[in-house]
C-alpha atoms as a PDB file:
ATOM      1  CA  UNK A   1      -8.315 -20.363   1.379  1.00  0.00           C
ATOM      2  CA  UNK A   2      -6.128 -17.505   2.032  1.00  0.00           C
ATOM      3  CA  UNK A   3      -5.147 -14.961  -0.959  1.00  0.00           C
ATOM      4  CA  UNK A   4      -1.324 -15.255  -1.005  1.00  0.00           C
ATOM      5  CA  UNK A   5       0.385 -11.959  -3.326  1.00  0.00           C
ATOM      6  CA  UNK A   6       3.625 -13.631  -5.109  1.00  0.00           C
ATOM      7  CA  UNK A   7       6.262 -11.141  -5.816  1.00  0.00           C
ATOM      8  CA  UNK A   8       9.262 -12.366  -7.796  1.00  0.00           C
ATOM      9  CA  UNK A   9      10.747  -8.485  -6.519  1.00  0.00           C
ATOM     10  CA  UNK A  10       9.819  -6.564  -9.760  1.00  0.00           C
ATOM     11  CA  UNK A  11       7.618  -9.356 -11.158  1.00  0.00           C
ATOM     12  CA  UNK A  12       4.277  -9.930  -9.320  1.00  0.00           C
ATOM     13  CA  UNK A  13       1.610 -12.900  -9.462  1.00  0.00           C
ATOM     14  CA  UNK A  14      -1.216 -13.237  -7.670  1.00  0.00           C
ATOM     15  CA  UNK A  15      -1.633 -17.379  -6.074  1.00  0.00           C
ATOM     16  CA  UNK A  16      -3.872 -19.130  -3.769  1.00  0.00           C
ATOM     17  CA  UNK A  17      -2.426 -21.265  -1.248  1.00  0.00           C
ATOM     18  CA  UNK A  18      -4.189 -22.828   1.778  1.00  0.00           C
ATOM     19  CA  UNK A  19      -2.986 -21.114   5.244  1.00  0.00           C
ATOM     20  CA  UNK A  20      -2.918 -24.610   6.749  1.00  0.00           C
ATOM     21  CA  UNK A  21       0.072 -25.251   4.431  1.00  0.00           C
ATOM     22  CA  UNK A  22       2.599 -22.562   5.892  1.00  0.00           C
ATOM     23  CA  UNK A  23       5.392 -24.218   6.600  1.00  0.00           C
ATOM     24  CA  UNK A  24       7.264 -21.810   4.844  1.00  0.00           C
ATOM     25  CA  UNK A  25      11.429 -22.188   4.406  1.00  0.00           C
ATOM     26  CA  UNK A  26      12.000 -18.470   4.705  1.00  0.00           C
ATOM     27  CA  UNK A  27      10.194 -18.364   7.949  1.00  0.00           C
ATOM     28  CA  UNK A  28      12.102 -22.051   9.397  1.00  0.00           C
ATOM     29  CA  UNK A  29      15.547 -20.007   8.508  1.00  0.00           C
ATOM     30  CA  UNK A  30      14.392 -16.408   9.740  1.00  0.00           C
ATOM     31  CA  UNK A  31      13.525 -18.337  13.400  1.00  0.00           C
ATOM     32  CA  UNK A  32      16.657 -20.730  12.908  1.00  0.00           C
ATOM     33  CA  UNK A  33      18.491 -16.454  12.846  1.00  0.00           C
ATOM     34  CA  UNK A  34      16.424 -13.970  13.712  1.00  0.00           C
ATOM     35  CA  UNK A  35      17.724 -10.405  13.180  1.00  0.00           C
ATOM     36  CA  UNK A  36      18.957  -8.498  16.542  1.00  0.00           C
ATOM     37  CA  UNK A  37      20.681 -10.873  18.481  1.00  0.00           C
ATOM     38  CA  UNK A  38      17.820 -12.823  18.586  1.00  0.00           C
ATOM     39  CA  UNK A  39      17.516 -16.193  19.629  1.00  0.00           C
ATOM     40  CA  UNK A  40      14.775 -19.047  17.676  1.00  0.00           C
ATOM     41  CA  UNK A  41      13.066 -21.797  18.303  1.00  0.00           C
ATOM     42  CA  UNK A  42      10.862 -23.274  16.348  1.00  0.00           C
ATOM     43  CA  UNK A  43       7.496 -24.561  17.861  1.00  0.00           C
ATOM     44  CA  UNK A  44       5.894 -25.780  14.880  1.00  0.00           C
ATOM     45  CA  UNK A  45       6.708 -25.270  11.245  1.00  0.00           C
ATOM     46  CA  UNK A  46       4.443 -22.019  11.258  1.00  0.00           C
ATOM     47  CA  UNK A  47       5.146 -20.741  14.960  1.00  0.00           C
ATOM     48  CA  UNK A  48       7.788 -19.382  16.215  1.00  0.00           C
ATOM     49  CA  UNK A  49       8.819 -17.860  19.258  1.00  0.00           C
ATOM     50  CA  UNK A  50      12.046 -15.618  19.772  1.00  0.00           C
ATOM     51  CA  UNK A  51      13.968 -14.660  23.027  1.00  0.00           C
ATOM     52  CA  UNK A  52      15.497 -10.792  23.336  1.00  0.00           C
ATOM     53  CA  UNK A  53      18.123  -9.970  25.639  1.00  0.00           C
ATOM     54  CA  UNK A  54      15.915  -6.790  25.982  1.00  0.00           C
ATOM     55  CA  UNK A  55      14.092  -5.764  29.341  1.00  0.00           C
ATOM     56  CA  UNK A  56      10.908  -3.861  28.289  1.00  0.00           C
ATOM     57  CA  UNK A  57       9.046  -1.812  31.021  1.00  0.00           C
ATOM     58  CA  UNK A  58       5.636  -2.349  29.910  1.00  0.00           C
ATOM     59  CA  UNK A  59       3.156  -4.891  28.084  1.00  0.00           C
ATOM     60  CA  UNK A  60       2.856  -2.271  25.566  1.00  0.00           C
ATOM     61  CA  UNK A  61       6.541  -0.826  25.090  1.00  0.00           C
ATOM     62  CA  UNK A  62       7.001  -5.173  24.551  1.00  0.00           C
ATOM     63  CA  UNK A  63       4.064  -5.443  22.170  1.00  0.00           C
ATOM     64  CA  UNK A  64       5.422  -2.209  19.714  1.00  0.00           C
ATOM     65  CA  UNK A  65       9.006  -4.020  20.431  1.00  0.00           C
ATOM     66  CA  UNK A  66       7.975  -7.293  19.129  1.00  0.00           C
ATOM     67  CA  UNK A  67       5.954  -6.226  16.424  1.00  0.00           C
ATOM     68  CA  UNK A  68       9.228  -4.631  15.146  1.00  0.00           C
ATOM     69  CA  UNK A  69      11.340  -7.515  14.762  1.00  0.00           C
ATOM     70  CA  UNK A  70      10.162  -9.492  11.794  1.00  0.00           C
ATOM     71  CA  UNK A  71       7.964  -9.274   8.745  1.00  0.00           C
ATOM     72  CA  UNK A  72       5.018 -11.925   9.774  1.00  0.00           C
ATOM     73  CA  UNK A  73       2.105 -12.206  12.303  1.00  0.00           C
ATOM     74  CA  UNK A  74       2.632 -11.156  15.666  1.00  0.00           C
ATOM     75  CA  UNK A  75       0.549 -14.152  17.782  1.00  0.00           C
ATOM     76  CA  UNK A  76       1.677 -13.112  21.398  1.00  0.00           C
ATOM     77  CA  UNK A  77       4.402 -11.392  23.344  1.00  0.00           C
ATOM     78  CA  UNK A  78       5.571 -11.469  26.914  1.00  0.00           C
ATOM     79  CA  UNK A  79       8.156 -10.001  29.545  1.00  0.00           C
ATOM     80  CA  UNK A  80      10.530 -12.273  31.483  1.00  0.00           C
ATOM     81  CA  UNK A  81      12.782 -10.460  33.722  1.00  0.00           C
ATOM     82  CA  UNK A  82      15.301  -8.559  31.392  1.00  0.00           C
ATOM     83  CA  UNK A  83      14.016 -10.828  28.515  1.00  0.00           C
ATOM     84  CA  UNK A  84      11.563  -9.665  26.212  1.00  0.00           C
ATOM     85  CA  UNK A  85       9.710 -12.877  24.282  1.00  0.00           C
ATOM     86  CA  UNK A  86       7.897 -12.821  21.068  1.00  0.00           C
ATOM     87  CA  UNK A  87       5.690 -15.467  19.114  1.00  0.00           C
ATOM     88  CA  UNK A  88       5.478 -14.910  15.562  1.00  0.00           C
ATOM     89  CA  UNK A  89       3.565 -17.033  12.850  1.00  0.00           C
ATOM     90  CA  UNK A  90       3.087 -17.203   9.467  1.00  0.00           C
ATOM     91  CA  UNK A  91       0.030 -18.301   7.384  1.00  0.00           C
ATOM     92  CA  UNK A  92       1.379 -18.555   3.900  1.00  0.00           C
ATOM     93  CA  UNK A  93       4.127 -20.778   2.113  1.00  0.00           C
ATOM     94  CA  UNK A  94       5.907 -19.555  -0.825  1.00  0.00           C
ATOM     95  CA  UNK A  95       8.903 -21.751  -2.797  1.00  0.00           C
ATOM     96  CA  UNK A  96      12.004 -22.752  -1.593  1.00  0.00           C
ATOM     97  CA  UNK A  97      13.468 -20.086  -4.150  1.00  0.00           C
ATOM     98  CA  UNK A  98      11.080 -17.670  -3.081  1.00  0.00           C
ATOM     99  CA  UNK A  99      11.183 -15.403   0.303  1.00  0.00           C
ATOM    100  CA  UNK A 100       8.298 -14.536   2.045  1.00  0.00           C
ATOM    101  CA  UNK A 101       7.991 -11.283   3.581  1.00  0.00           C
ATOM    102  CA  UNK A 102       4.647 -10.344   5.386  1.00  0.00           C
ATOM    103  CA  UNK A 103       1.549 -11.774   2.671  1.00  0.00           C
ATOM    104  CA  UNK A 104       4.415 -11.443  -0.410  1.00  0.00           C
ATOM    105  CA  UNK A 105       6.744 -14.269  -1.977  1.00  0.00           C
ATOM    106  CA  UNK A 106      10.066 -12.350  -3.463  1.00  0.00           C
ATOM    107  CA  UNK A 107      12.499 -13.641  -6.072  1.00  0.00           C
ATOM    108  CA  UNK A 108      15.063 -11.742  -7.686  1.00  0.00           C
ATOM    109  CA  UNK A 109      16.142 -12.429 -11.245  1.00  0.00           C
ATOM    110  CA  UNK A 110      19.097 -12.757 -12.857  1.00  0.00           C
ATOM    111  CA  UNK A 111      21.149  -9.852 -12.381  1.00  0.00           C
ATOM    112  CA  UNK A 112      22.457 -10.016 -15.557  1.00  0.00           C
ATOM    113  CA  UNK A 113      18.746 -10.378 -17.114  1.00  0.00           C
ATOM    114  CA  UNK A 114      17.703  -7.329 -14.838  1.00  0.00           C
ATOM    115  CA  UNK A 115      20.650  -4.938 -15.792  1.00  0.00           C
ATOM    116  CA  UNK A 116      20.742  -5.490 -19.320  1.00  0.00           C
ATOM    117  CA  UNK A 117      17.524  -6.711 -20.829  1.00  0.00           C
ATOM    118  CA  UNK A 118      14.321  -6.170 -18.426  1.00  0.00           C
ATOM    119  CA  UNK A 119      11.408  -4.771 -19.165  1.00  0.00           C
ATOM    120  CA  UNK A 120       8.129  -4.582 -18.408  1.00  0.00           C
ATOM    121  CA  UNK A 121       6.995  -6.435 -21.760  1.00  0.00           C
ATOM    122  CA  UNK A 122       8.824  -8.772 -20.148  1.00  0.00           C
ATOM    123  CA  UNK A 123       6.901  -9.637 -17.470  1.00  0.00           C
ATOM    124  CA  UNK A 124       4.323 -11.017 -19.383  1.00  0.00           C
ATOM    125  CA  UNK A 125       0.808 -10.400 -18.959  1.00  0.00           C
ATOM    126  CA  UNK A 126       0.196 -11.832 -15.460  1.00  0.00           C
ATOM    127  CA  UNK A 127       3.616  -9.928 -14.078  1.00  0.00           C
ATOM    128  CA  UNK A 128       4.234  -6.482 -13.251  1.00  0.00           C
ATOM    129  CA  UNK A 129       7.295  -4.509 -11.598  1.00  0.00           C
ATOM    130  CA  UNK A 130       6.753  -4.752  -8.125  1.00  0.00           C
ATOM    131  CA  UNK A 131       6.166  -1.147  -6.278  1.00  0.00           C
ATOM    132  CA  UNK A 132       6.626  -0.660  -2.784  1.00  0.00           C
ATOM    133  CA  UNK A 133       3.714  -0.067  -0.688  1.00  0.00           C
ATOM    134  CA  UNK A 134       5.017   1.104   2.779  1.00  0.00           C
ATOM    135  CA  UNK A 135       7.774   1.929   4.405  1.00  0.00           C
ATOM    136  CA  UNK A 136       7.952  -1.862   6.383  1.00  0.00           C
ATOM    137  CA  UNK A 137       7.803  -3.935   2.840  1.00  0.00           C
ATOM    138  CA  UNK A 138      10.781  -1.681   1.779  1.00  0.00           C
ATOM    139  CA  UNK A 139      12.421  -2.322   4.876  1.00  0.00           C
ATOM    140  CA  UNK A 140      12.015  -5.946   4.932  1.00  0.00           C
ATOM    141  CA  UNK A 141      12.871  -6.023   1.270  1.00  0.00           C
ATOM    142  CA  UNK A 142      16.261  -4.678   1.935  1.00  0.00           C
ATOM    143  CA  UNK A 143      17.072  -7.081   4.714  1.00  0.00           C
ATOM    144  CA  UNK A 144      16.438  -9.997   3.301  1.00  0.00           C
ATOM    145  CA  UNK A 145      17.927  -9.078  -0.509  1.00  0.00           C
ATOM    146  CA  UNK A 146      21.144  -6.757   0.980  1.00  0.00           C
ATOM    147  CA  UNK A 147      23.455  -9.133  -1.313  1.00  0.00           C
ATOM    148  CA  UNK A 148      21.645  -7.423  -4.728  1.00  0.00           C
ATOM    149  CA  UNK A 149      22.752  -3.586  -4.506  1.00  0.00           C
ATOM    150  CA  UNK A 150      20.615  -2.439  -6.819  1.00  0.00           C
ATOM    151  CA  UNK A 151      17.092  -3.961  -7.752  1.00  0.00           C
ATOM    152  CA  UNK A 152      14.137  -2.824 -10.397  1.00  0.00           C
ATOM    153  CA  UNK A 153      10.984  -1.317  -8.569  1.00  0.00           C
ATOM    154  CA  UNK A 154       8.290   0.478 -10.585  1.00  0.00           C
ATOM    155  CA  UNK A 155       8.153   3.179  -7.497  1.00  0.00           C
ATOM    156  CA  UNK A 156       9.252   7.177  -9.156  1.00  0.00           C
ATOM    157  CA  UNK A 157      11.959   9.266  -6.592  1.00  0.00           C
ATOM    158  CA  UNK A 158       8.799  11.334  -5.915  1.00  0.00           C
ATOM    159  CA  UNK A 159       6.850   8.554  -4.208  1.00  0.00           C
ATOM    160  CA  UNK A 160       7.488   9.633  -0.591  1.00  0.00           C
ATOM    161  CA  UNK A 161       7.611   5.788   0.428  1.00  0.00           C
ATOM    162  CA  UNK A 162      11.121   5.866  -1.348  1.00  0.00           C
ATOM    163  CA  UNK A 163      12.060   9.567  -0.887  1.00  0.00           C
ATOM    164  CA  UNK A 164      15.049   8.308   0.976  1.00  0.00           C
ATOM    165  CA  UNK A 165      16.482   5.584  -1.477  1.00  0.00           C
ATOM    166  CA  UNK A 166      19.165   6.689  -4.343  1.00  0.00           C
ATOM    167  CA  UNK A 167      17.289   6.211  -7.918  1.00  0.00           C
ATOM    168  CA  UNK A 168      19.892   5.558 -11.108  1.00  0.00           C
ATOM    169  CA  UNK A 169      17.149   6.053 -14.313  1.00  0.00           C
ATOM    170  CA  UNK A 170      17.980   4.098 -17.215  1.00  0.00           C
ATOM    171  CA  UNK A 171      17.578   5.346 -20.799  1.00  0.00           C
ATOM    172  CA  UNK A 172      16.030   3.536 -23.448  1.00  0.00           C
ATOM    173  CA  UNK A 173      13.364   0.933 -23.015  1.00  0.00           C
ATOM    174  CA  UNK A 174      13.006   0.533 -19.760  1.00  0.00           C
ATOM    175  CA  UNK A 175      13.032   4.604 -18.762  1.00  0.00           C
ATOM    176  CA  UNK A 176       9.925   4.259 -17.230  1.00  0.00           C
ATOM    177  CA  UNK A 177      11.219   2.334 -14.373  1.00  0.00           C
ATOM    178  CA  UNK A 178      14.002   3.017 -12.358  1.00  0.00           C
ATOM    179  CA  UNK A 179      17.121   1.213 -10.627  1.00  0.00           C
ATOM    180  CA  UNK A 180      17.410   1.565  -7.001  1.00  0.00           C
ATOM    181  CA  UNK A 181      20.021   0.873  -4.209  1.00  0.00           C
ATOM    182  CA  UNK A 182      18.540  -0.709  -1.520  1.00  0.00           C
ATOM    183  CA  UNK A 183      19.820   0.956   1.714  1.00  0.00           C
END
C-alpha cells in the first residue's frame, strides 16, 4: 500500500490508496496535453511516454530535461535524433475532481467560500491549509490551477519557498493566513 497525501489546495487529508490502482484522470489528460509542445501517448493508464521536438546533446542534459517536464515519476528517457523522449508514470489515483500533482491530490474550493468565509476552523479536524513545500509543488500548483488568481496557502511572505509570490493579508479571522497570486 502506498501512502497517498490528499490536498484539497488549502485543505489537506492524509488517504491510502493501492499504487496498482493509478489510473489517475489528471495524469490520462496531462499525457492526452502535455505542457511544451509536447506530444502524448498513452501506454497504459499509469505510463506515459512524451515526444519533444528538442535535440539534447547528452544522456544526462536529456535526463535533467525530462525530469523537468511534469510533476510525476520519471521511469526512463531517451534521445532520438533531434527528439528528446520521456516516460513518465504515476503510482497514485486521486478523484476525478481532484488533480494530482507529484504524491498530492488538489481541489480548490469555492471561490466564493474561500474569499469570504474560510478559515482554518473550517477545515475541520482532519484538514489543514495546505503550505508549500518546495519550489516544484508551487510550480506545479500554479500550472495546473492558473484559472484561480488568487488561492489560500498557510505559507508567511518570509518563507523563502514563496519569497517571489505577491501576498494580500486579510484582516479579521483568517489573518493568520494569507491570500496569494499564483504567478
Amino acid at each position: 500500500m502506498a501512502l497517498l497525501q490528499k490536498t484539497l489546495l488549502f485543505i489537506a487529508a492524509w488517504s491510502r490508496v493501492d499504487a496498482f490502482e493509478a489510473d489517475d484522470y489528471t495524469f490520462g489528460q496531462f499525457c492526452r496535453r502535455p505542457p511544451n509542445f509536447g506530444a502524448g501517448k498513452l501506454i497504459a493508464t499509469d505510463i506515459c511516454e512524451v515526444t519533444y521536438d528538442v535535440e539534447m546533446d547528452t544522456n544526462l542534459a536529456a535526463a535533467s530535461f525530462c525530469e523537468q517536464q511534469h510533476p510525476y515519476s520519471l521511469k526512463s528517457f531517451g534521445r532520438n535524433g533531434a527528439k528528446t523522449i520521456c516516460t513518465i508514470g504515476s503510482y497514485f489515483k486521486c478523484k476525478e475532481s481532484e488533480v494530482l500533482i507529484d504524491k498530492t491530490c488538489y481541489i480548490v474550493k469555492e471561490e466564493k467560500t474561500i474569499l469570504t468565509a474560510f478559515t482554518q476552523s473550517g477545515c475541520g479536524s482532519r484538514h489543514t491549509v495546505h503550505k508549500f513545500k518546495s519550489q516544484f509543488e508551487q510550480k506545479w500548483v500554479a500550472t495546473f490551477f492558473t484559472k484561480h488568481p488568487m488561492l489560500w496557502i498557510a505559507n508567511s511572505p518570509a518563507d523563502s519557498i514563496t519569497k517571489h509570490l505577491k501576498f494580500a493579508l486579510r484582516k479579521g479571522k483568517a489573518k493568520h493566513m494569507s491570500i496569494v497570486a499564483v504567478l
